[in-house]
C-alpha atoms as a PDB file:
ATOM      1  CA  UNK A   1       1.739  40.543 -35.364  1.00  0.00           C
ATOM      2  CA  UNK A   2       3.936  39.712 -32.403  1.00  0.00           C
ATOM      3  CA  UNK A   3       2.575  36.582 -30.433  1.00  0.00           C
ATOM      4  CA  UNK A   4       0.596  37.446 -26.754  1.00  0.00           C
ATOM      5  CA  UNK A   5       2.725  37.379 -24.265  1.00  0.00           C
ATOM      6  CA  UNK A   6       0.970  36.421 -21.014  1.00  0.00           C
ATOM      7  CA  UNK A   7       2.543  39.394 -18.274  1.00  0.00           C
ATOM      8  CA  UNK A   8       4.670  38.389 -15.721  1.00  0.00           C
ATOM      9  CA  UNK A   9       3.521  37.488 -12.082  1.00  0.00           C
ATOM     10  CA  UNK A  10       5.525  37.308  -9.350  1.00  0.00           C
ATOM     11  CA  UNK A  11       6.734  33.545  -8.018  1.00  0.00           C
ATOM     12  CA  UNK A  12       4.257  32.399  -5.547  1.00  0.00           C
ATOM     13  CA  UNK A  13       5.762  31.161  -2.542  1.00  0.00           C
ATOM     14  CA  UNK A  14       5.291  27.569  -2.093  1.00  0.00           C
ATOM     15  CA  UNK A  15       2.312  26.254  -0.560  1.00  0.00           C
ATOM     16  CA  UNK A  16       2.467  23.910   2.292  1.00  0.00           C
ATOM     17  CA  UNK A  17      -0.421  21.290   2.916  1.00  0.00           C
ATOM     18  CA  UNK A  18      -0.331  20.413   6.077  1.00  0.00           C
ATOM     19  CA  UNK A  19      -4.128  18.749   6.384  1.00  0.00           C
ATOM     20  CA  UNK A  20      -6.882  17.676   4.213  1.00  0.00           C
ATOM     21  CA  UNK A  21     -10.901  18.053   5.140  1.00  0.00           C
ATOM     22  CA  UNK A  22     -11.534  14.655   3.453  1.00  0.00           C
ATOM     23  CA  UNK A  23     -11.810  12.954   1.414  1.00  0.00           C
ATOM     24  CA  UNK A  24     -15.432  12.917   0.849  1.00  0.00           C
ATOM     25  CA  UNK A  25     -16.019   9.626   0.256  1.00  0.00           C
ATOM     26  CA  UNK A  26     -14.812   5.811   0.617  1.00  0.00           C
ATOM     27  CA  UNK A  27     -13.416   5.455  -2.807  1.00  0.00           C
ATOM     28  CA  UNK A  28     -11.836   8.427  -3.022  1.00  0.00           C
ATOM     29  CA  UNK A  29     -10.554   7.650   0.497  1.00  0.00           C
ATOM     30  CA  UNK A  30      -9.084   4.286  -0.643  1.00  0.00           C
ATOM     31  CA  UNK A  31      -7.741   5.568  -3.642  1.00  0.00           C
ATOM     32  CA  UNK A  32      -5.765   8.579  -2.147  1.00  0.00           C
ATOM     33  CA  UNK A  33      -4.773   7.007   1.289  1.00  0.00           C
ATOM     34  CA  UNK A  34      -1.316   5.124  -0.647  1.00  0.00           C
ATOM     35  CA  UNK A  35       0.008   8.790  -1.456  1.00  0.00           C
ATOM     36  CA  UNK A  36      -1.623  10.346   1.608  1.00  0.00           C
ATOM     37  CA  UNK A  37      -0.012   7.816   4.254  1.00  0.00           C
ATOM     38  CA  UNK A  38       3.640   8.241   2.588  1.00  0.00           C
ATOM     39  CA  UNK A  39       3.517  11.383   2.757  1.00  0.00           C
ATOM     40  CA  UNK A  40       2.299  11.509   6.245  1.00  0.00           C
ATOM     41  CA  UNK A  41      -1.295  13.836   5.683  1.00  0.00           C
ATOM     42  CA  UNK A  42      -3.211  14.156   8.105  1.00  0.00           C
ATOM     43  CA  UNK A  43      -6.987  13.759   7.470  1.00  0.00           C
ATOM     44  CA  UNK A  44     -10.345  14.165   8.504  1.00  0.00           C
ATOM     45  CA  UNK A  45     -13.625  13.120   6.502  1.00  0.00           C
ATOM     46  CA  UNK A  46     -16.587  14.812   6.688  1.00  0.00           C
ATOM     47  CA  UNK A  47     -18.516  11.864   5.017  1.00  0.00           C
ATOM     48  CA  UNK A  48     -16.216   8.700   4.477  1.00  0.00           C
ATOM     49  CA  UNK A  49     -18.397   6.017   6.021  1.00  0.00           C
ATOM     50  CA  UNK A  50     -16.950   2.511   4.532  1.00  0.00           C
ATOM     51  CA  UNK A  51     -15.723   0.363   7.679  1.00  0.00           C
ATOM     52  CA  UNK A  52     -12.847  -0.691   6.091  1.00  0.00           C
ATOM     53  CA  UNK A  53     -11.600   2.798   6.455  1.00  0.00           C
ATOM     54  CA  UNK A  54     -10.453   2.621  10.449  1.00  0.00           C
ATOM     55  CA  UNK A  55     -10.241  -1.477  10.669  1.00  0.00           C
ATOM     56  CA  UNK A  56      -6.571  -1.847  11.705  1.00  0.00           C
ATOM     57  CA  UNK A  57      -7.019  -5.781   9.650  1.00  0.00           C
ATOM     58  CA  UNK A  58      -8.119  -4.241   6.483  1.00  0.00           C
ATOM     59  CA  UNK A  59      -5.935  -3.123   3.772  1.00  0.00           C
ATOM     60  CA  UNK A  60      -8.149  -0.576   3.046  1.00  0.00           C
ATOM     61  CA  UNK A  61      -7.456   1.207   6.572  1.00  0.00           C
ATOM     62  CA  UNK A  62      -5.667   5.016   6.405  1.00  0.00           C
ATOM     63  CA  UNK A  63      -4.163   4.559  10.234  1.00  0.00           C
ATOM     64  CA  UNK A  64      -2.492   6.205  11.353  1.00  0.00           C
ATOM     65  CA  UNK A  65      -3.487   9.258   9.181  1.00  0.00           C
ATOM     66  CA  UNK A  66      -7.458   9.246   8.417  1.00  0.00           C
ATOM     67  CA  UNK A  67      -9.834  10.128  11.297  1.00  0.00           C
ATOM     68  CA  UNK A  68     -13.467  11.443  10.392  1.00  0.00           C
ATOM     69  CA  UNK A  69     -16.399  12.732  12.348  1.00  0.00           C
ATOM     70  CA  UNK A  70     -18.970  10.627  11.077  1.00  0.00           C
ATOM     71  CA  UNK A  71     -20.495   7.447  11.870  1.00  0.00           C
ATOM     72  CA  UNK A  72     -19.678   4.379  10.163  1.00  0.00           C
ATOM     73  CA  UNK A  73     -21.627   2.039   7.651  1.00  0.00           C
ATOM     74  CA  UNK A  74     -21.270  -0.520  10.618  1.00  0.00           C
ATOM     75  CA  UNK A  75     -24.095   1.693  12.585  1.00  0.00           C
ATOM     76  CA  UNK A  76     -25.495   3.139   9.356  1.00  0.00           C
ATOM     77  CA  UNK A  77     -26.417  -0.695   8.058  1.00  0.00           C
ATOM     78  CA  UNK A  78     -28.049  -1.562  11.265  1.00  0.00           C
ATOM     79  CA  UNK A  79     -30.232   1.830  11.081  1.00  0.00           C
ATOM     80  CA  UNK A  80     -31.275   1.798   7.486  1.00  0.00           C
ATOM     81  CA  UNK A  81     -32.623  -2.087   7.765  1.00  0.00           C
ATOM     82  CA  UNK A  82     -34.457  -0.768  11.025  1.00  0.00           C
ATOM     83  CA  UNK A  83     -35.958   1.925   9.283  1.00  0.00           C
ATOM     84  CA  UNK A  84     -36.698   0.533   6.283  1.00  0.00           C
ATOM     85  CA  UNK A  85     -39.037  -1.725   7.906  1.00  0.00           C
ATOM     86  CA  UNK A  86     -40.673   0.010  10.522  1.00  0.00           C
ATOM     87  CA  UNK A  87     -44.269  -0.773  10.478  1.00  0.00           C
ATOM     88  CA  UNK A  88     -44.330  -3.109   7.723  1.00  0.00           C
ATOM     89  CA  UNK A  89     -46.385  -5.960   8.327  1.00  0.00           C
ATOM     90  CA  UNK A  90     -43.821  -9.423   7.401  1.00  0.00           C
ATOM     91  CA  UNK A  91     -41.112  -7.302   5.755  1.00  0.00           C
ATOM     92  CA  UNK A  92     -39.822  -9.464   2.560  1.00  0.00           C
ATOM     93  CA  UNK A  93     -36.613  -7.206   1.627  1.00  0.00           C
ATOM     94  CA  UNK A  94     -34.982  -7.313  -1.402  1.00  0.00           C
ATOM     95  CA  UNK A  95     -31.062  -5.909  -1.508  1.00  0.00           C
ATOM     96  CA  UNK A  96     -29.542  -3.903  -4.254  1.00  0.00           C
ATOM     97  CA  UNK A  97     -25.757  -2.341  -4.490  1.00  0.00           C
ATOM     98  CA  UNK A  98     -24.295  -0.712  -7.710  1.00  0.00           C
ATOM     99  CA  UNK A  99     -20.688  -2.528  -7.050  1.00  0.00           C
ATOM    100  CA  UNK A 100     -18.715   0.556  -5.815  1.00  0.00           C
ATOM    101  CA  UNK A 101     -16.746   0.298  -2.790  1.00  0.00           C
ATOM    102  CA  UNK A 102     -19.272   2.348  -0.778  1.00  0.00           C
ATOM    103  CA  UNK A 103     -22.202   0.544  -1.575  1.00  0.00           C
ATOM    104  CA  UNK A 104     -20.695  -2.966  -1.317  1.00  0.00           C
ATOM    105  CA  UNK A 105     -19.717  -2.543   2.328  1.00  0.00           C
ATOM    106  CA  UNK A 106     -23.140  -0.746   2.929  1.00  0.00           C
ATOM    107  CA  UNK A 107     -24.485  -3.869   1.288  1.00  0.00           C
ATOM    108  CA  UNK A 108     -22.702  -6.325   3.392  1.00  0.00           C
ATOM    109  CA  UNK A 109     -23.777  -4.710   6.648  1.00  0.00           C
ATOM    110  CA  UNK A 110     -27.368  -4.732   5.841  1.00  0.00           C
ATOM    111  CA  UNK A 111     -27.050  -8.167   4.991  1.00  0.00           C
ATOM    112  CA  UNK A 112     -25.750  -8.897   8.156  1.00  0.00           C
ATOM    113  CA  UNK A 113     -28.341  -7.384  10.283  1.00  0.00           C
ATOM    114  CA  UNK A 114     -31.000  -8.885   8.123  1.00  0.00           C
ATOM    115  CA  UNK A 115     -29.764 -12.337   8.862  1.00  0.00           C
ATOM    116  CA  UNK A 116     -29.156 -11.431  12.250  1.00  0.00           C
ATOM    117  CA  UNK A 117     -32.285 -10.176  13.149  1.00  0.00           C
ATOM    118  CA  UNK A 118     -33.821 -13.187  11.115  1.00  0.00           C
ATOM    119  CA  UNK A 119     -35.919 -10.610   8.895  1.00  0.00           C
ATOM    120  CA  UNK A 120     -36.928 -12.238   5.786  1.00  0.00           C
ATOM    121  CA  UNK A 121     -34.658 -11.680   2.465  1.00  0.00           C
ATOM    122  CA  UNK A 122     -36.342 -12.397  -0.561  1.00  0.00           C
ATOM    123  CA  UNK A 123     -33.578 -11.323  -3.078  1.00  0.00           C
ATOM    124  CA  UNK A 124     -30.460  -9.104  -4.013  1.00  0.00           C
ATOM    125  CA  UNK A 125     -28.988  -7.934  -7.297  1.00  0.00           C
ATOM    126  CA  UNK A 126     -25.399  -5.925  -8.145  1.00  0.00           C
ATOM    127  CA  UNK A 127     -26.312  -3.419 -10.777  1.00  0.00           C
ATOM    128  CA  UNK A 128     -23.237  -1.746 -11.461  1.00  0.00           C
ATOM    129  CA  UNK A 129     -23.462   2.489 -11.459  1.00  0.00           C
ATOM    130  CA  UNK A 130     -24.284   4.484 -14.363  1.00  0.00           C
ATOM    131  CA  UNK A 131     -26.769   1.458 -15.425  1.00  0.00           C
ATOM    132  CA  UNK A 132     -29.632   3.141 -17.835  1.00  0.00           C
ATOM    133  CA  UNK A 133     -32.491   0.823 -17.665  1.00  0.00           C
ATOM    134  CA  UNK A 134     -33.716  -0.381 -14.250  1.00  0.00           C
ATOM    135  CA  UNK A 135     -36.971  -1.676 -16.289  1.00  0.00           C
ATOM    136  CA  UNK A 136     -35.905  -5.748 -15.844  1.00  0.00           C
ATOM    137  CA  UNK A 137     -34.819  -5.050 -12.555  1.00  0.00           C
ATOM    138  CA  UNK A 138     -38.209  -3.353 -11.060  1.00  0.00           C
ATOM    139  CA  UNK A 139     -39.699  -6.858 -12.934  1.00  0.00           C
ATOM    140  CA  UNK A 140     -37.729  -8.860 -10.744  1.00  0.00           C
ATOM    141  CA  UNK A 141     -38.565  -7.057  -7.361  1.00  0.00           C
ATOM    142  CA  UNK A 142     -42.166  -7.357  -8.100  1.00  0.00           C
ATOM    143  CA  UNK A 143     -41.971 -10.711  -9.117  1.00  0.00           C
ATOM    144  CA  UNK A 144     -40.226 -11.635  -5.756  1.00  0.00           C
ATOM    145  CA  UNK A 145     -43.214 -10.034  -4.219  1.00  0.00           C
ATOM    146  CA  UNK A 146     -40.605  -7.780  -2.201  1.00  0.00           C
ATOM    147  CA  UNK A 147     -42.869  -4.980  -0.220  1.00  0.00           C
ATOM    148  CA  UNK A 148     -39.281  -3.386   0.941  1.00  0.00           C
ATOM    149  CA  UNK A 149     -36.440  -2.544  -1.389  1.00  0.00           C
ATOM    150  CA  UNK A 150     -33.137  -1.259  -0.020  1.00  0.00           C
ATOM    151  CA  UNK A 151     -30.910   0.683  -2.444  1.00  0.00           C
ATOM    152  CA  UNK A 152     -26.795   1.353  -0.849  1.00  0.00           C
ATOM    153  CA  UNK A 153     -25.898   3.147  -4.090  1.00  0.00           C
ATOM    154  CA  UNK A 154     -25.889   6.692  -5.049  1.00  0.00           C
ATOM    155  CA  UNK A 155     -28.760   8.809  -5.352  1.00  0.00           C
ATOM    156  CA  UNK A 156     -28.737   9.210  -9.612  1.00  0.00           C
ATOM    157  CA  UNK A 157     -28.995   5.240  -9.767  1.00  0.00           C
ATOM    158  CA  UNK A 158     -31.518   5.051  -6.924  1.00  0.00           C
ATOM    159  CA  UNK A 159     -33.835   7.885  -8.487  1.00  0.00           C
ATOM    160  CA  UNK A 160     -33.720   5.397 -11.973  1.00  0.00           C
ATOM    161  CA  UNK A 161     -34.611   2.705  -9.748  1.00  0.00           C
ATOM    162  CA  UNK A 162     -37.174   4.526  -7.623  1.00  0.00           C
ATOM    163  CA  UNK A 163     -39.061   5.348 -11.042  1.00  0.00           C
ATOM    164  CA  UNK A 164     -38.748   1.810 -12.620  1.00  0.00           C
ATOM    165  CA  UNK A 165     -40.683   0.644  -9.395  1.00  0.00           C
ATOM    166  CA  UNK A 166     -42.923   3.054  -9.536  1.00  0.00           C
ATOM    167  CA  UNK A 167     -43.867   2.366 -13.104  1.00  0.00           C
ATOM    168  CA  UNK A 168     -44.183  -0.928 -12.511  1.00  0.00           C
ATOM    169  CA  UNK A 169     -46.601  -0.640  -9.769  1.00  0.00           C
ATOM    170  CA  UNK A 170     -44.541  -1.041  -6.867  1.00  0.00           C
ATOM    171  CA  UNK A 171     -46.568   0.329  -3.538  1.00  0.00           C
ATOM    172  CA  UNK A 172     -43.798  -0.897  -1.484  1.00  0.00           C
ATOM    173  CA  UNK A 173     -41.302   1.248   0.912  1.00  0.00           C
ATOM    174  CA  UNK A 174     -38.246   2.788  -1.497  1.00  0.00           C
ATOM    175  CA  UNK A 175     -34.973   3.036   1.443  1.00  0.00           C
ATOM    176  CA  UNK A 176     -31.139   3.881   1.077  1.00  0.00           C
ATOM    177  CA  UNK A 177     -28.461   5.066   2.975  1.00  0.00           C
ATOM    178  CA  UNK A 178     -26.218   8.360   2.760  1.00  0.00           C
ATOM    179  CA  UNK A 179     -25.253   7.922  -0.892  1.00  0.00           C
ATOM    180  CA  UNK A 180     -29.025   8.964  -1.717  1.00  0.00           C
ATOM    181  CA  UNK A 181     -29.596  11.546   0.280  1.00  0.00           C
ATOM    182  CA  UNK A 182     -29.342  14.340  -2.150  1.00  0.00           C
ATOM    183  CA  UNK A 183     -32.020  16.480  -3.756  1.00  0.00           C
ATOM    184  CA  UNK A 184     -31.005  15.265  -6.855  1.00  0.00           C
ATOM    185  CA  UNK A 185     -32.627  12.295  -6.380  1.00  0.00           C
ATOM    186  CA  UNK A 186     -35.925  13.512  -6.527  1.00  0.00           C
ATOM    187  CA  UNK A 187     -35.869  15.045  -9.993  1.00  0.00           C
ATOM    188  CA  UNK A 188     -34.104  11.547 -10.755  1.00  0.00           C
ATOM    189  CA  UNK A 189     -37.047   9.551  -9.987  1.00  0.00           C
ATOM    190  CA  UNK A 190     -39.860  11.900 -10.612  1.00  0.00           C
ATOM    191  CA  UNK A 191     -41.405  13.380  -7.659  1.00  0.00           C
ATOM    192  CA  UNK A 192     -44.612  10.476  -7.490  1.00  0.00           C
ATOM    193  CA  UNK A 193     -41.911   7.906  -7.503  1.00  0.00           C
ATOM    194  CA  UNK A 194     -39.299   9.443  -4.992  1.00  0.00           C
ATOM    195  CA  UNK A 195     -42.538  10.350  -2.467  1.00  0.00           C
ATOM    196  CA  UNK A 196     -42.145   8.294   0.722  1.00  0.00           C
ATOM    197  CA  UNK A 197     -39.091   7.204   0.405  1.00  0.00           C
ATOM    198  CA  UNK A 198     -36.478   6.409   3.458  1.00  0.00           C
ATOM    199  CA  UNK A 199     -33.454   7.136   3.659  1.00  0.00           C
ATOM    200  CA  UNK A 200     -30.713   7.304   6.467  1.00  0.00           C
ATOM    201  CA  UNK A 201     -27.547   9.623   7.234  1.00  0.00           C
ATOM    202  CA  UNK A 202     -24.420  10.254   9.904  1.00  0.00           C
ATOM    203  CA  UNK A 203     -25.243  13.353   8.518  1.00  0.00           C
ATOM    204  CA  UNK A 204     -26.816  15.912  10.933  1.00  0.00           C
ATOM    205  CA  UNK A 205     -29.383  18.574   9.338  1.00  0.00           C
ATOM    206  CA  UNK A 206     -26.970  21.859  10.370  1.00  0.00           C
ATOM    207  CA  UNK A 207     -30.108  24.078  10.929  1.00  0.00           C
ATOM    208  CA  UNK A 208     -31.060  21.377  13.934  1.00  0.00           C
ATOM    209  CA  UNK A 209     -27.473  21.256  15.273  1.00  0.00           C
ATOM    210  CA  UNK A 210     -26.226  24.955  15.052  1.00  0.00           C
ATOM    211  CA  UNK A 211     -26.228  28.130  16.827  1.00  0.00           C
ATOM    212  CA  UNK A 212     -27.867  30.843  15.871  1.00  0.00           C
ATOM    213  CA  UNK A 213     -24.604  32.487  15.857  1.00  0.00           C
ATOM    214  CA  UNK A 214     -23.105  29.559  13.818  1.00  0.00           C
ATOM    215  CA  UNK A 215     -26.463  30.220  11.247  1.00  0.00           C
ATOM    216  CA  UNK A 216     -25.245  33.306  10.741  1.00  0.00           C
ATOM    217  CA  UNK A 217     -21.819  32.916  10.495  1.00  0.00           C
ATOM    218  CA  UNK A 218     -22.850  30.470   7.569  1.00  0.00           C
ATOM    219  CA  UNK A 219     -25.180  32.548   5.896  1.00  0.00           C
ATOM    220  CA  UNK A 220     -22.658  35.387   5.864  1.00  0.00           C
ATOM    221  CA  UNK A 221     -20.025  33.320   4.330  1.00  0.00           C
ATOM    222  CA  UNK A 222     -21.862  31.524   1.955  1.00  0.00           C
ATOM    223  CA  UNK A 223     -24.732  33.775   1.105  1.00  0.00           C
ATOM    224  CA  UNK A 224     -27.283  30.916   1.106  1.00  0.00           C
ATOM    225  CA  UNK A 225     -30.187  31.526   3.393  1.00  0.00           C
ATOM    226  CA  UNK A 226     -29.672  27.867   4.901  1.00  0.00           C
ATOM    227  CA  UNK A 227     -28.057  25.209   4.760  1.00  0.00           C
ATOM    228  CA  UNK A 228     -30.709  22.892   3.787  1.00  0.00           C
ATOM    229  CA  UNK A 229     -30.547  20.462   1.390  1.00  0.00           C
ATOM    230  CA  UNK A 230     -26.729  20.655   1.514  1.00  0.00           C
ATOM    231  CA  UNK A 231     -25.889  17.580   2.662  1.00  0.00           C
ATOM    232  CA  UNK A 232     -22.577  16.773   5.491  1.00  0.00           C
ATOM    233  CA  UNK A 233     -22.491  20.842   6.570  1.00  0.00           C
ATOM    234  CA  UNK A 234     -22.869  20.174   9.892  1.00  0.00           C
ATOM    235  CA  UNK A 235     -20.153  17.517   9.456  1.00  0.00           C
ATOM    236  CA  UNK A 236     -17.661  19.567   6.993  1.00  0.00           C
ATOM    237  CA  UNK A 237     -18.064  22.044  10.167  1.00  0.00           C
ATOM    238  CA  UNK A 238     -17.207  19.836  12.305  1.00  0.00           C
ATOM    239  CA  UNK A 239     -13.891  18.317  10.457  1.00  0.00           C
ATOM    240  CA  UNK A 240     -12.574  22.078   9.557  1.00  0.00           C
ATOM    241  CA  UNK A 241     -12.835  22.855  13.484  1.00  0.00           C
ATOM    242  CA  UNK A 242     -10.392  20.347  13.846  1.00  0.00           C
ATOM    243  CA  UNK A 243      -7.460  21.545  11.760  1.00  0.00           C
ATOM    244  CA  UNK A 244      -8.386  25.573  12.501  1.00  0.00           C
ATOM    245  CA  UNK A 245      -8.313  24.770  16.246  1.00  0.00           C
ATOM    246  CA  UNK A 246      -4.820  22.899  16.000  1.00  0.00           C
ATOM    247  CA  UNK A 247      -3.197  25.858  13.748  1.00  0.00           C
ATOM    248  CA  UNK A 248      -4.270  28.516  16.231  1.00  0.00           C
ATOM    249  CA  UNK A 249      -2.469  26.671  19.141  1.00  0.00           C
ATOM    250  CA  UNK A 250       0.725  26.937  16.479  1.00  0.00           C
ATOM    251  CA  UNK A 251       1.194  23.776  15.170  1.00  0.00           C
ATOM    252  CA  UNK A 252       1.801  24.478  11.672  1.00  0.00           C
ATOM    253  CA  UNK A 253       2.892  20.896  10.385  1.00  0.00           C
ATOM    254  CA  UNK A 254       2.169  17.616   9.259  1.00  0.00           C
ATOM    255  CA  UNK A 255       3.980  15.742  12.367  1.00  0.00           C
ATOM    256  CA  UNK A 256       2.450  18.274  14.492  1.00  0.00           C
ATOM    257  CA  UNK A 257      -1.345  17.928  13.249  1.00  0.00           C
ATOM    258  CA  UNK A 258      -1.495  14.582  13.377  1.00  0.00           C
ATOM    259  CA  UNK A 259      -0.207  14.462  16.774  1.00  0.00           C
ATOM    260  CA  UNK A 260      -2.443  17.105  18.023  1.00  0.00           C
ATOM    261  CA  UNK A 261      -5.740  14.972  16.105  1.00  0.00           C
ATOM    262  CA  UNK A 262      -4.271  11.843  18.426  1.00  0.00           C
ATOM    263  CA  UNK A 263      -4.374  13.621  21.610  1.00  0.00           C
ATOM    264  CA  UNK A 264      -6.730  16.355  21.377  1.00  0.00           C
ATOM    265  CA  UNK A 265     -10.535  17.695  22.234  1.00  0.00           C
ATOM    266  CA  UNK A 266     -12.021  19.836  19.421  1.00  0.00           C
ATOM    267  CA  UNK A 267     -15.321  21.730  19.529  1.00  0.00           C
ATOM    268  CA  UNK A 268     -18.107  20.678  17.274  1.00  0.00           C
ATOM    269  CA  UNK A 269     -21.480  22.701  15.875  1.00  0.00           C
ATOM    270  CA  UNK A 270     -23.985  23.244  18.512  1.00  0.00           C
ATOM    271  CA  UNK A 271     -21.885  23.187  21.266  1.00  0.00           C
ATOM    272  CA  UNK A 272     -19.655  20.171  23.079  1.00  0.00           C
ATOM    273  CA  UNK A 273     -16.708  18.292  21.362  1.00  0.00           C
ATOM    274  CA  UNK A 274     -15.176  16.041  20.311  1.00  0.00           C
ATOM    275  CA  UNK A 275     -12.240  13.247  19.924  1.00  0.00           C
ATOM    276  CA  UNK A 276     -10.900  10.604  18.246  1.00  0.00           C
ATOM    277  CA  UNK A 277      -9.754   6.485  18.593  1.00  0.00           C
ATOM    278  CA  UNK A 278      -6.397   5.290  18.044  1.00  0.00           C
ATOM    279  CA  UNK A 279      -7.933   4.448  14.768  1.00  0.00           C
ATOM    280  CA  UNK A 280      -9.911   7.557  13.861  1.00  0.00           C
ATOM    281  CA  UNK A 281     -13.780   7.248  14.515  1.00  0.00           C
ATOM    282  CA  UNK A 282     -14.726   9.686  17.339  1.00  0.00           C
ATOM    283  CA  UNK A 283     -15.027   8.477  20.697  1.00  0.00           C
ATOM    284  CA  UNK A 284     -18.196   6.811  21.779  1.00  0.00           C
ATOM    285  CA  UNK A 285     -19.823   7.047  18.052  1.00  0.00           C
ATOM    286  CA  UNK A 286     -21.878   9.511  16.386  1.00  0.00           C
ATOM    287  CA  UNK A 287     -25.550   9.466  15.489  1.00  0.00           C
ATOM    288  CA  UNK A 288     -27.567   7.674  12.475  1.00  0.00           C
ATOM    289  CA  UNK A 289     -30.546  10.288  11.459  1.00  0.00           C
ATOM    290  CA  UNK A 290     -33.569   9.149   9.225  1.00  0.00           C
ATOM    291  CA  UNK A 291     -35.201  11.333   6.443  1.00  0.00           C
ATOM    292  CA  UNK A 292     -38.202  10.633   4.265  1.00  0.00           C
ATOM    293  CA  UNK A 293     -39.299  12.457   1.112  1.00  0.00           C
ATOM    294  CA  UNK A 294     -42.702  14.378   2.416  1.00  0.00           C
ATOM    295  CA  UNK A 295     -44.620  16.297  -0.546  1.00  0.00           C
ATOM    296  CA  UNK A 296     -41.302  16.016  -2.325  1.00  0.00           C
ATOM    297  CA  UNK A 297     -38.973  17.455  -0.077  1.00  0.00           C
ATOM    298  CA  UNK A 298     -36.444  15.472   2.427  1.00  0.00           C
ATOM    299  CA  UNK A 299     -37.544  15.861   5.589  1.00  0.00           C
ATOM    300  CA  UNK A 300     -35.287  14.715   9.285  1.00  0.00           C
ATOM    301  CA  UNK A 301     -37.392  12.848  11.189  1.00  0.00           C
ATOM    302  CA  UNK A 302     -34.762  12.291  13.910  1.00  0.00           C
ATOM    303  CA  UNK A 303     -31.986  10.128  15.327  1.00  0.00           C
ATOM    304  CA  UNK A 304     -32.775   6.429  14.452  1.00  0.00           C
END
C-alpha cells in the first residue's frame, strides 16, 4: 500500500508577534527576558511579582520591555507578615521558601518586615519544590513552638506542608502569598488541614472588580458561570486591555507598542485606568487582597 500522504494546506502567512500578555510568573519572566529584550517584545504580566523584575540595579530587570499590572512582592511581603499575624497573641513566626526564584524574593521581603517591625522569628528552612515528605519539617516547627508559619512557595508544596502540620498537631495560623492561592491547594492538604488558612494576592477577585457588562462578556466567552477560583482574571483583563487598546489606535509593531505602553493611559476592569513607570509597575501601586480558606473554600476578605 502506498504510504499516507498528509494533503496539502496552503502556506500560512507569517505571523507577527508584536506583544506578549506575560509571562506569568518570575521565573519564567527571568528566563525569557534575554530573548525577549533582543528582540525588543514588549510585555505585560498579569502575575509576575518578583522585585527584581522592574529594579533598574538588578540583573534580573526586563527594562525597558516588561511592565505588569500587578503589585510587587515588595508590598505583597509587607501584607502577608501583617496578615499572618493579626490577632495572634506574641506571634513566634517561623519562615519557609522552596528555593525558586519567586519564593526566595517573597522570602527575603518577609524577612525584612519581620525584623523591621521587631516581630519575633523563631526559625526558617529552604525546602526545595517537589519535596515529598514535609513529616521532619512539621517536627521542627512544633518543636520551635512556632504558633505562625509562613509558606512563599507554591500551593502543591504548601498543601504537603499544611497536612504535615496538621498531623502533627499544629493549631497554629497556616499563611502564604500568591503562589498558594489556588484551589488546588486544598485537595493538597486535605480540607481539615487547609481550613483557616491565610493567604495574600495582587490578585483582585474579578466578580468584585467587574461590570456586570464585563461578567457577561466573560461568561459568554468562556462559558464558565464565574470567574471564581480562577486566579489573576481580573489582572489577565487588565494586561490584554493594554495591547487591544494600542492596536486599535493602529500601532501594529513592536517599536510602536512599546512606545505607546511608555506614554499611554489604558482602561482597566471595573472602570478607571491605568499607567505605567519608566520601569514598568503601574503608577501609584496596586492593591494587596487577603483570602482565608472558610468551610473549605477561599474566601476575599478585602484589601490588606
Amino acid at each position: 500500500m502506498p504510504l499516507w500522504r498528509a494533503p496539502s494546506l496552503p502556506v500560512l502567512q507569517q505571523i507577527q508577534v508584536i506583544g506578549v500578555v506575560g509571562p506569568a510568573y518570575s521565573g519564567a519572566s527571568i528566563a525569557s527576558f534575554p530573548a525577549y529584550i533582543a528582540s525588543g517584545l514588549p510585555q505585560v504580566s498579569p502575575s509576575a511579582t518578583n522585585v527584581s523584575l522592574t529594579d533598574p540595579k538588578s540583573p534580573n530587570r526586563g527594562f525597558p520591555f516588561f511592565h505588569r499590572v500587578i503589585a510587587t512582592d515588595a508590598l505583597q511581603g509587607p501584607a502577608l507578615v501583617r496578615f499572618a499575624v493579626k490577632g495572634v497573641s506574641s506571634p513566634k513566626i517561623y519562615v519557609i521558601d522552596d528555593q525558586s526564584s519567586y519564593s526566595t524574593g517573597l522570602r527575603d521581603l518577609v524577612n525584612t518586615y519581620i525584623s523591621a517591625q521587631k516581630l519575633t522569628k523563631i526559625g526558617s528552612d529552604s525546602i526545595p519544590a517537589g519535596t515529598i515528605d514535609f513529616t521532619s519539617a512539621a517536627a521542627k516547627i512544633k518543636s520551635a513552638a512556632a504558633n505562625v508559619v509562613i509558606y512563599t512557595g507554591y500551593y502543591s508544596d504548601a498543601g504537603k506542608l499544611a497536612k504535615a502540620l496538621h498531623d502533627n498537631g499544629y493549631t497554629g495560623v497556616f499563611a502564604g502569598g500568591d503562589g498558594v492561592l489556588n484551589n488546588g491547594f486544598i485537595p493538597a492538604a486535605g480540607a481539615p488541614a487547609a481550613e483557616g488558612a491565610r493567604l495574600t494576592s495582587g490578585s483582585i477577585p474579578f466578580e468584585l472588580a467587574a461590570s456586570e457588562a464585563e461578567k457577561a462578556a466573560f461568561t459568554k466567552t468562556t462559558g464558565l458561570a464565574s470567574a471564581a477560583g480562577h486566579a489573576y482574571v481580573t489582572e489577565a483583563f487588565n494586561a490584554t486591555n493594554v495591547f487591544l487598546d494600542l492596536i486599535a489606535k493602529g500601532d501594529l509593531t513592536r517599536p510602536a507598542i512599546e512606545s505607546g505602553i511608555a506614554n499611554g493611559t489604558f482602561p482597566i476592569v471595573g472602570g478607571g485606568s491605568i499607567s505605567f513607570t519608566r520601569y514598568g509597575e503601574v503608577k501609584g501601586g496596586a492593591p494587596i487582597g487577603g483570602f482565608q480558606v472558610v468551610n473549605g473554600v477561599i474566601k476575599y476578605l478585602g484589601a490588606e
